[in-house]
PDB file of N, CA and C in Angstrom:
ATOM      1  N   UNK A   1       1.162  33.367  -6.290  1.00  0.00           N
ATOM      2  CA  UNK A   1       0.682  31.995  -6.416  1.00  0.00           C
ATOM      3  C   UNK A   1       1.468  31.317  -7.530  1.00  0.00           C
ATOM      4  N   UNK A   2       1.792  29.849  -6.817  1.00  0.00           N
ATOM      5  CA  UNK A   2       2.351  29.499  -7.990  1.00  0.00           C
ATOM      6  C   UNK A   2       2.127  27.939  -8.290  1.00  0.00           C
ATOM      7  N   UNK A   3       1.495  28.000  -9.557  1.00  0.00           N
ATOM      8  CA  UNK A   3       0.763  26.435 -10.221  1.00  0.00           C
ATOM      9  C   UNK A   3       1.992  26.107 -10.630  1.00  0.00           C
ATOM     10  N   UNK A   4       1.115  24.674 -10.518  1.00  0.00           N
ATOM     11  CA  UNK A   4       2.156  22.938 -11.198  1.00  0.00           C
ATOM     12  C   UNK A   4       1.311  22.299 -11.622  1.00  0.00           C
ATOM     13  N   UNK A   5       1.584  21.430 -12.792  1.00  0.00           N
ATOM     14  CA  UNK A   5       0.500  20.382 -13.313  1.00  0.00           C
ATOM     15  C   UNK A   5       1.584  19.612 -14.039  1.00  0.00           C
ATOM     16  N   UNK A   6       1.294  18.257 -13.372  1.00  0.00           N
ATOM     17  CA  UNK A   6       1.896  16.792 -13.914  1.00  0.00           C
ATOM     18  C   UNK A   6       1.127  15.786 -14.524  1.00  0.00           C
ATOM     19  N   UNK A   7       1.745  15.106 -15.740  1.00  0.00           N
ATOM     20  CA  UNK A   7       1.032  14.366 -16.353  1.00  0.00           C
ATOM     21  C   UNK A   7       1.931  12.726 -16.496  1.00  0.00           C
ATOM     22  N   UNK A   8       1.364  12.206 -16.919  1.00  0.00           N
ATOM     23  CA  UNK A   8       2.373  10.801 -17.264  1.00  0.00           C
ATOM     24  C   UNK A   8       3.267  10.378 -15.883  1.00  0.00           C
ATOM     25  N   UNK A   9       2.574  10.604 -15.063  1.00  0.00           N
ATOM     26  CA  UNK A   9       2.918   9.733 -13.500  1.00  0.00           C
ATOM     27  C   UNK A   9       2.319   8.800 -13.008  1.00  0.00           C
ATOM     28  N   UNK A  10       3.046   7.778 -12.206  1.00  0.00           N
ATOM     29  CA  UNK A  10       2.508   6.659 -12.162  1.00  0.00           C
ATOM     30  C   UNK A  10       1.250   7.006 -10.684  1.00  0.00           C
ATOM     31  N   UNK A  11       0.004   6.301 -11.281  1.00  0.00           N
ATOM     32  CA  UNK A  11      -1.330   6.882 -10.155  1.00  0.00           C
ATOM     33  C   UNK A  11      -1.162   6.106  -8.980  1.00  0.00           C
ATOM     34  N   UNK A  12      -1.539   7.239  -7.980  1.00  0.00           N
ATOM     35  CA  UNK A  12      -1.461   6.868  -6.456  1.00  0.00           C
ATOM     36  C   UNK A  12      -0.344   7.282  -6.224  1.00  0.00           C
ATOM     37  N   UNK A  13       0.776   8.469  -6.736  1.00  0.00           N
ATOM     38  CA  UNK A  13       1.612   8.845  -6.455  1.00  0.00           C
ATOM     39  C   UNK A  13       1.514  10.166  -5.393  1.00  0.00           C
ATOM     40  N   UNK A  14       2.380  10.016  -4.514  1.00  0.00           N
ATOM     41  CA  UNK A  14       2.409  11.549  -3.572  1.00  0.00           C
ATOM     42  C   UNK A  14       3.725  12.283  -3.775  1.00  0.00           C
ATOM     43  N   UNK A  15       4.124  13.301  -4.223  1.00  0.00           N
ATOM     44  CA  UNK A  15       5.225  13.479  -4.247  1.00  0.00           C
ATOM     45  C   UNK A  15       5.529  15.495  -4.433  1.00  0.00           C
ATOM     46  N   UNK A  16       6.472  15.386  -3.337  1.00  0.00           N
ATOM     47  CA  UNK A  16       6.820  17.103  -2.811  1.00  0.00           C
ATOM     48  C   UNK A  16       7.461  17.431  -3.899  1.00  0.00           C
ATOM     49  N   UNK A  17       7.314  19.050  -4.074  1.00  0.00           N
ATOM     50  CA  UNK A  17       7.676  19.729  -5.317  1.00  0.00           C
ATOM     51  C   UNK A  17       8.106  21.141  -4.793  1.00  0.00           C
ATOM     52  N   UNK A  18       8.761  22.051  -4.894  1.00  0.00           N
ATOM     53  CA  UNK A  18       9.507  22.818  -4.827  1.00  0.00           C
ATOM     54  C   UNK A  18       9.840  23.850  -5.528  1.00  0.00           C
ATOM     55  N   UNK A  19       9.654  25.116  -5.963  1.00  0.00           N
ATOM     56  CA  UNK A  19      10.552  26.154  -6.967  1.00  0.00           C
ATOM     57  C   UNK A  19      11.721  26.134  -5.884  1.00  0.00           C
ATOM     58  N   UNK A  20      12.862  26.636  -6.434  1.00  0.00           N
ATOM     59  CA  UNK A  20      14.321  26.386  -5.839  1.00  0.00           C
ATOM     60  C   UNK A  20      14.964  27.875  -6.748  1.00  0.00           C
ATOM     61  N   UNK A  21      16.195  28.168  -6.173  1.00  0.00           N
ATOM     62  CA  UNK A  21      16.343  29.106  -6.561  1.00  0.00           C
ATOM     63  C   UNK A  21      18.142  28.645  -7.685  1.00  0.00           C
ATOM     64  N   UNK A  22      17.937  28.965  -8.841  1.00  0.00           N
ATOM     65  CA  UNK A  22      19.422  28.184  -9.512  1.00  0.00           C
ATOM     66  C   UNK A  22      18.996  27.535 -10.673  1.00  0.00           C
ATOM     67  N   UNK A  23      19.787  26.900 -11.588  1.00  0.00           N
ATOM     68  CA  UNK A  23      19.234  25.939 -12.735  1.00  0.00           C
ATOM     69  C   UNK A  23      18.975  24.665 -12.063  1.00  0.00           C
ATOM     70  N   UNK A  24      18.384  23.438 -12.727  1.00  0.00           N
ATOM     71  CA  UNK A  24      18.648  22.363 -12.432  1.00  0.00           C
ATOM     72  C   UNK A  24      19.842  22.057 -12.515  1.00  0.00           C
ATOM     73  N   UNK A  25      20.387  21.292 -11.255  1.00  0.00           N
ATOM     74  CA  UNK A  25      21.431  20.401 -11.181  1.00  0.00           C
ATOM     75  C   UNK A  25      22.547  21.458 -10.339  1.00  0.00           C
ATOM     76  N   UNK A  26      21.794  22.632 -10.025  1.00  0.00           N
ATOM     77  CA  UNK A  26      22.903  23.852  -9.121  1.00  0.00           C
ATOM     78  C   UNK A  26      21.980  24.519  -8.150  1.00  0.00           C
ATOM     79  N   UNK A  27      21.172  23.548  -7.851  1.00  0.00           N
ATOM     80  CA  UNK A  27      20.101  24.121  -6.467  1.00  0.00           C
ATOM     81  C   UNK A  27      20.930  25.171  -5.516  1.00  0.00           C
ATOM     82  N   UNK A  28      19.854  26.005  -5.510  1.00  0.00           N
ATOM     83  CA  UNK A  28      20.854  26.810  -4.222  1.00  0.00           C
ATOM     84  C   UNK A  28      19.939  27.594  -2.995  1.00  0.00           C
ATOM     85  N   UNK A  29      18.555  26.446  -3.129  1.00  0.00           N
ATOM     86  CA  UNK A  29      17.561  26.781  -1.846  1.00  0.00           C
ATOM     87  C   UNK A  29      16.171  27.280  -2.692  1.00  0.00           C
ATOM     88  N   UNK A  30      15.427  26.644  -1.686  1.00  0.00           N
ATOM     89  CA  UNK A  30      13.957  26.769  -2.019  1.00  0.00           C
ATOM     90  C   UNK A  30      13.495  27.851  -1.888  1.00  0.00           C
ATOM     91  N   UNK A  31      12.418  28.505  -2.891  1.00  0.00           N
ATOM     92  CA  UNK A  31      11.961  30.006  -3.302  1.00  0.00           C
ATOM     93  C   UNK A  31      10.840  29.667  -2.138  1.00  0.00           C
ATOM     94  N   UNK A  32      11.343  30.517  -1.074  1.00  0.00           N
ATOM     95  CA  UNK A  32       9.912  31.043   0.093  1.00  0.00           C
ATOM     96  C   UNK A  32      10.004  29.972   0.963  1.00  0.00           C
ATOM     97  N   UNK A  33       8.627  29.625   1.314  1.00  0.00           N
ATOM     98  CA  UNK A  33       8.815  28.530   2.717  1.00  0.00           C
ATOM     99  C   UNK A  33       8.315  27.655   2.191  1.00  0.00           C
ATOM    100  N   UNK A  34       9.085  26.149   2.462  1.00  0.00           N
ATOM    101  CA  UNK A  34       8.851  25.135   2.360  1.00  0.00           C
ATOM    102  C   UNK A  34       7.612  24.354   2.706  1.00  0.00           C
ATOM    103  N   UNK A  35       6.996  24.659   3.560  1.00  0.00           N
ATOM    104  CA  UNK A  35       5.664  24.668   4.136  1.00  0.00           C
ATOM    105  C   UNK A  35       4.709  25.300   3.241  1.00  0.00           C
ATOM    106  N   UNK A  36       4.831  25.986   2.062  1.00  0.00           N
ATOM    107  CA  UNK A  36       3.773  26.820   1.511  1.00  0.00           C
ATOM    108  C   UNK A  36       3.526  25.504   0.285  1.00  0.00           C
ATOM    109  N   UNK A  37       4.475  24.565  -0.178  1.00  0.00           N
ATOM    110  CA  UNK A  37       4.274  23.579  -1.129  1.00  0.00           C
ATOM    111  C   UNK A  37       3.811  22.231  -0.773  1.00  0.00           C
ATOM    112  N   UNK A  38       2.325  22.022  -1.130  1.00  0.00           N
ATOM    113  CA  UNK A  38       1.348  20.861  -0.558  1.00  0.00           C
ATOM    114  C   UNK A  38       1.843  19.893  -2.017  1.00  0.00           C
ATOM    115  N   UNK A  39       2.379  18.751  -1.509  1.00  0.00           N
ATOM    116  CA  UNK A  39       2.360  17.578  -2.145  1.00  0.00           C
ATOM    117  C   UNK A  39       1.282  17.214  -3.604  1.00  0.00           C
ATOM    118  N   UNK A  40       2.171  16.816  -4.619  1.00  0.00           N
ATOM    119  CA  UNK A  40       1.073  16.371  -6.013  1.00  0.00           C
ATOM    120  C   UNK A  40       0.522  15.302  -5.134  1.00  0.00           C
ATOM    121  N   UNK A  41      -1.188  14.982  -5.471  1.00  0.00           N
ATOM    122  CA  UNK A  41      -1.552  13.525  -5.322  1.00  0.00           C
ATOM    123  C   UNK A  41      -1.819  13.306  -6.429  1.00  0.00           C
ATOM    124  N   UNK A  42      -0.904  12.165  -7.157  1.00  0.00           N
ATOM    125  CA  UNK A  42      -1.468  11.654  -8.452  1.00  0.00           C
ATOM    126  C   UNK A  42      -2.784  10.945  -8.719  1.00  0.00           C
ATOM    127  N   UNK A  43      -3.427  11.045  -9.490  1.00  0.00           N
ATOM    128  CA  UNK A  43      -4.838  10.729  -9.849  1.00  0.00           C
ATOM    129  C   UNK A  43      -4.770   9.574 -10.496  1.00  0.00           C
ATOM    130  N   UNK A  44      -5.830   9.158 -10.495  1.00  0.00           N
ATOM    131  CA  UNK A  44      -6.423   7.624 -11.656  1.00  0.00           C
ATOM    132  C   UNK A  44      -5.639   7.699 -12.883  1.00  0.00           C
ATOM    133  N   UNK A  45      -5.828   9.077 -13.738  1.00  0.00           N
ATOM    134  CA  UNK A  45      -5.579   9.376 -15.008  1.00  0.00           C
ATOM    135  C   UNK A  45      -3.931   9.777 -15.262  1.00  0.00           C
ATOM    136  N   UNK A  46      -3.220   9.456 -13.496  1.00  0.00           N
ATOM    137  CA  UNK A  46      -1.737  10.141 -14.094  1.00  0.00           C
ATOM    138  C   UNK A  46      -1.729  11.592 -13.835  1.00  0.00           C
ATOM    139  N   UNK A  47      -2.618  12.308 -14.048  1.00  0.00           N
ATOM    140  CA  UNK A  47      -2.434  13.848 -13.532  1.00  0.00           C
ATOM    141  C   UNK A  47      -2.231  14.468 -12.100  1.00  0.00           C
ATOM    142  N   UNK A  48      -1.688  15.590 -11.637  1.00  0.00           N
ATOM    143  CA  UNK A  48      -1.771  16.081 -10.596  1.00  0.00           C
ATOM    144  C   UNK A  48      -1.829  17.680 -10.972  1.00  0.00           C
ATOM    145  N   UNK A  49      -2.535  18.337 -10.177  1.00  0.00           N
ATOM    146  CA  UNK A  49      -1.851  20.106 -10.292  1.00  0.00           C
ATOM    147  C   UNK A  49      -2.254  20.246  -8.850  1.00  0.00           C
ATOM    148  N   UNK A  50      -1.313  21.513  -8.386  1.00  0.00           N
ATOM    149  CA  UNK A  50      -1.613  21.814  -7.088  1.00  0.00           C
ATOM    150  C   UNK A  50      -0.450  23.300  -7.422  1.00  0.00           C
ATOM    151  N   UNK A  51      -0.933  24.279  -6.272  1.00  0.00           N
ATOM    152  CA  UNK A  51      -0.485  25.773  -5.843  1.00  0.00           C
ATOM    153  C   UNK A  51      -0.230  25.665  -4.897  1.00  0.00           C
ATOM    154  N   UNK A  52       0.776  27.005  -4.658  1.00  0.00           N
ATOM    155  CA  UNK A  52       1.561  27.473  -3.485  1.00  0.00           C
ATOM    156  C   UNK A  52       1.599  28.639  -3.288  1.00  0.00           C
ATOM    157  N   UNK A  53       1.465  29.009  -2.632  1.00  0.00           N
ATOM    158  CA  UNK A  53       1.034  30.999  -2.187  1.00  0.00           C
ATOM    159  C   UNK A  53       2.277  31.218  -1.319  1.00  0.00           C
ATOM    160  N   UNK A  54       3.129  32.207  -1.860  1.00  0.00           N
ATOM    161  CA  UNK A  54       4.418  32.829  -1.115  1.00  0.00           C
ATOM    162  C   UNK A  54       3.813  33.973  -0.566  1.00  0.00           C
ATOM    163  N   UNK A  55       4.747  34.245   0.427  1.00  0.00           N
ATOM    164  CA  UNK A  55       4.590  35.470   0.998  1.00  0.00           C
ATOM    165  C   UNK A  55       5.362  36.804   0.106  1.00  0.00           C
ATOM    166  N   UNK A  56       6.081  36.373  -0.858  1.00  0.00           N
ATOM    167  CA  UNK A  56       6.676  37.077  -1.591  1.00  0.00           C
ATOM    168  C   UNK A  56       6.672  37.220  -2.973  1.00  0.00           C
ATOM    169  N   UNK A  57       6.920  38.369  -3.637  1.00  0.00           N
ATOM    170  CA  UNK A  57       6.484  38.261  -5.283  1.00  0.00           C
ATOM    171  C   UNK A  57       7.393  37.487  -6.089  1.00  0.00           C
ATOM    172  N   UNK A  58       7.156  36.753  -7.004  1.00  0.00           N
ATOM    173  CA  UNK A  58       7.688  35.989  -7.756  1.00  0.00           C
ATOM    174  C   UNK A  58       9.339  37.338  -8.210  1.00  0.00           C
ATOM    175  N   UNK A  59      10.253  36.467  -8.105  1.00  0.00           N
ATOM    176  CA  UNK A  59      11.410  37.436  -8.851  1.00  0.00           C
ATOM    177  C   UNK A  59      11.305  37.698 -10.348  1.00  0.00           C
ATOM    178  N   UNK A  60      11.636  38.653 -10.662  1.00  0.00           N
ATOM    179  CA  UNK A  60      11.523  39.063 -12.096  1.00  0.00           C
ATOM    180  C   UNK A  60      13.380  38.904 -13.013  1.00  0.00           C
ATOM    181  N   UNK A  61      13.861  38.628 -12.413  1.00  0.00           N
ATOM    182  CA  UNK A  61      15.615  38.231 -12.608  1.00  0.00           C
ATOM    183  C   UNK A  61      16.007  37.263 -12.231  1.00  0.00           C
ATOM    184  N   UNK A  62      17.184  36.421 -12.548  1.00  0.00           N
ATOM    185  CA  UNK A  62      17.683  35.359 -12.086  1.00  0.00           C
ATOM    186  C   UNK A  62      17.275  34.187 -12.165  1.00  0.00           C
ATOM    187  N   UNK A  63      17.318  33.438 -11.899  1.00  0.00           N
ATOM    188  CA  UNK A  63      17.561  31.597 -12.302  1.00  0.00           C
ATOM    189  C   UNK A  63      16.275  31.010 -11.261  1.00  0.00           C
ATOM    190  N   UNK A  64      15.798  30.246 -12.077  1.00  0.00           N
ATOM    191  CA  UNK A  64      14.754  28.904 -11.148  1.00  0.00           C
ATOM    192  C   UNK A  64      14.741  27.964 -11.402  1.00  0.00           C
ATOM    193  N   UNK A  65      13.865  26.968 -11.161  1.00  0.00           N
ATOM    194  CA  UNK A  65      13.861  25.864 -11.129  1.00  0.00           C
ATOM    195  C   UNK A  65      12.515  25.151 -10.536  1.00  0.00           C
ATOM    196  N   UNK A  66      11.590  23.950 -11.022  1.00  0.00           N
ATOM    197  CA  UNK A  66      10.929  23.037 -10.345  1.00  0.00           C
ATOM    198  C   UNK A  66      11.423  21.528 -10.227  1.00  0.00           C
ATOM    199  N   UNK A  67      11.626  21.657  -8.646  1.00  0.00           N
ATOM    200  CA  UNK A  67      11.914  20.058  -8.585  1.00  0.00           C
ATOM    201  C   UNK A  67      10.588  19.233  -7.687  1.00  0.00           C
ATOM    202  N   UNK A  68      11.006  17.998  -8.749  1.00  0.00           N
ATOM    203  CA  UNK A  68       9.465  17.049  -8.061  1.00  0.00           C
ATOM    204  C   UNK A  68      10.581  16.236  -7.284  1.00  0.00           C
ATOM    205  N   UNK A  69       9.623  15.570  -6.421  1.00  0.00           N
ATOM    206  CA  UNK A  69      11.097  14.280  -5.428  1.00  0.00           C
ATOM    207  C   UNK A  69      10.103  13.380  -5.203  1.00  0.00           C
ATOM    208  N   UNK A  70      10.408  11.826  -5.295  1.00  0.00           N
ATOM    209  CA  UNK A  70      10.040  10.759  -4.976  1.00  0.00           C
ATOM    210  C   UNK A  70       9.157  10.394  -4.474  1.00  0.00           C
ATOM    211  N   UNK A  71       8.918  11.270  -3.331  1.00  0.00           N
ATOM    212  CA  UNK A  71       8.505  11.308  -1.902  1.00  0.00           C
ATOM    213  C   UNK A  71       9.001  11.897  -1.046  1.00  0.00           C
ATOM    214  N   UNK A  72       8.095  12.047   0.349  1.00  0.00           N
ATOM    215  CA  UNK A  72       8.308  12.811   1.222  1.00  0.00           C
ATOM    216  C   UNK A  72       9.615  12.374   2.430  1.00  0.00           C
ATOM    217  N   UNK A  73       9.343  10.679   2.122  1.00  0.00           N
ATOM    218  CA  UNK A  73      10.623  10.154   2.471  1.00  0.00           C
ATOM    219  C   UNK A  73      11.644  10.100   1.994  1.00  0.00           C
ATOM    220  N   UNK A  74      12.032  10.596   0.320  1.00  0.00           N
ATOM    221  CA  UNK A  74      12.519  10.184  -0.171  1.00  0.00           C
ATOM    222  C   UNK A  74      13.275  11.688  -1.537  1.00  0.00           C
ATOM    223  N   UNK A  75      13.603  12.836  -0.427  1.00  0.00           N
ATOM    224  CA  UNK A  75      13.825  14.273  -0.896  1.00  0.00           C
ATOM    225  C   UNK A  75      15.122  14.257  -1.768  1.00  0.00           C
ATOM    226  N   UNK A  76      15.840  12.962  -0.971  1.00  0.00           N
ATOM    227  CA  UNK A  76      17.263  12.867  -2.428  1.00  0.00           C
ATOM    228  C   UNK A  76      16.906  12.863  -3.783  1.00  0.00           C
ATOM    229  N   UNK A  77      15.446  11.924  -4.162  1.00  0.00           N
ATOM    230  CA  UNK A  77      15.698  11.632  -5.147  1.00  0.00           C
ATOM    231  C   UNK A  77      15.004  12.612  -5.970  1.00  0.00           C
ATOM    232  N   UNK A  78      14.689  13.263  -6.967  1.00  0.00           N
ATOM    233  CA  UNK A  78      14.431  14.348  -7.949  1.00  0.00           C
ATOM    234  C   UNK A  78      14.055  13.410  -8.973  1.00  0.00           C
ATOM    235  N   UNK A  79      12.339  13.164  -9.410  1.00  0.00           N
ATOM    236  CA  UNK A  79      12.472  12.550 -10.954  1.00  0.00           C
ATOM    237  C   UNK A  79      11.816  13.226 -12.007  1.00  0.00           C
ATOM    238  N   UNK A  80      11.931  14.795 -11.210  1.00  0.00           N
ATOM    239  CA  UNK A  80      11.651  15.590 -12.508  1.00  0.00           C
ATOM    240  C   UNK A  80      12.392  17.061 -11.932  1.00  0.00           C
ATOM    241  N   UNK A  81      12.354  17.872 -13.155  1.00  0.00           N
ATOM    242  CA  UNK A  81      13.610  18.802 -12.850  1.00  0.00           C
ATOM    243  C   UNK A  81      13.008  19.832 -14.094  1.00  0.00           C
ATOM    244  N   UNK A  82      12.670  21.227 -14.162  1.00  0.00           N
ATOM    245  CA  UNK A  82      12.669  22.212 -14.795  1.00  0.00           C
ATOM    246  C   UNK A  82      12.699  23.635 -15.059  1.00  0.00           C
ATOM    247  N   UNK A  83      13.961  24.002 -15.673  1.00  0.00           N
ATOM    248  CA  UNK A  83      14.212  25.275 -15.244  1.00  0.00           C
ATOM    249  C   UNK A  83      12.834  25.817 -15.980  1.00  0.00           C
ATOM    250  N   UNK A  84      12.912  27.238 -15.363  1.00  0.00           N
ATOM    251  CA  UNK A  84      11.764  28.059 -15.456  1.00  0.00           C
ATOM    252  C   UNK A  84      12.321  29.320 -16.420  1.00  0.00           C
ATOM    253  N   UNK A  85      11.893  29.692 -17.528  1.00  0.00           N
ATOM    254  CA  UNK A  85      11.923  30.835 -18.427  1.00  0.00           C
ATOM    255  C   UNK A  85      11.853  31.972 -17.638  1.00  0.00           C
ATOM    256  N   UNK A  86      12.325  33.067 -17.872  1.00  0.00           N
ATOM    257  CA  UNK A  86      12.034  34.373 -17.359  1.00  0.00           C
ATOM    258  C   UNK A  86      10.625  34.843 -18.134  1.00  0.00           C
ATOM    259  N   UNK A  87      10.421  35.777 -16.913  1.00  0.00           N
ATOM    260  CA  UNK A  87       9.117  36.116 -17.505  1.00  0.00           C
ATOM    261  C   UNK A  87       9.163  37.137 -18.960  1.00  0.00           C
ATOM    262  N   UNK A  88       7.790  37.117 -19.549  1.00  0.00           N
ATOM    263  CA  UNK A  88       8.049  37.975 -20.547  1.00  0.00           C
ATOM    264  C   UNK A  88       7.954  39.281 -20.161  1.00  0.00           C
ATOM    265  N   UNK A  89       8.737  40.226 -21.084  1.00  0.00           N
ATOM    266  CA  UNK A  89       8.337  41.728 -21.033  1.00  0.00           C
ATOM    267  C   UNK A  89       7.191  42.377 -21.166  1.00  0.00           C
TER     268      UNK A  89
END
């Protein structure tokens, strides 16, 4: 399972989100199925969180990434971007 929580977005926002496999800005494909990541709905207050259940265990090596996008129409655009730390030991 894997959580997201957004803050300081403009409310009434819908917008697809993604782990990807690479740093930001060197995408090199989405971690699991694309279908497993349900859209932020932004709230009154600006917040969103929402999960995604892979069929597979999170990797313990190598490079990630969360990208948020615009919209569902609108997958070019990326207005948030963060690589992901390796896990701890």
């Amino acid at each position: 399972i894997i959580n997201i929580e957004v803050t300081n977005a403009a409310p009434g926002g819908q917008h697809p989100w993604q782990v990807q496999l690479g740093a930001c800005g060197s995408d090199q494909g989405v971690l699991g199925q694309a279908d497993a990541y349900r859209p932020l709905k932004i709230g009154g207050d600006g917040k969103a969180t929402q999960q995604a259940t892979l069929s597979q265990q999170m990797p313990t090596t190598g490079q990630y990434h969360v990208n948020v996008y615009a919209s569902s129409a609108n997958m070019g655009t990326i207005i948030a971007c963060g690589n992901l730390a390796p896990p701890l030991g």
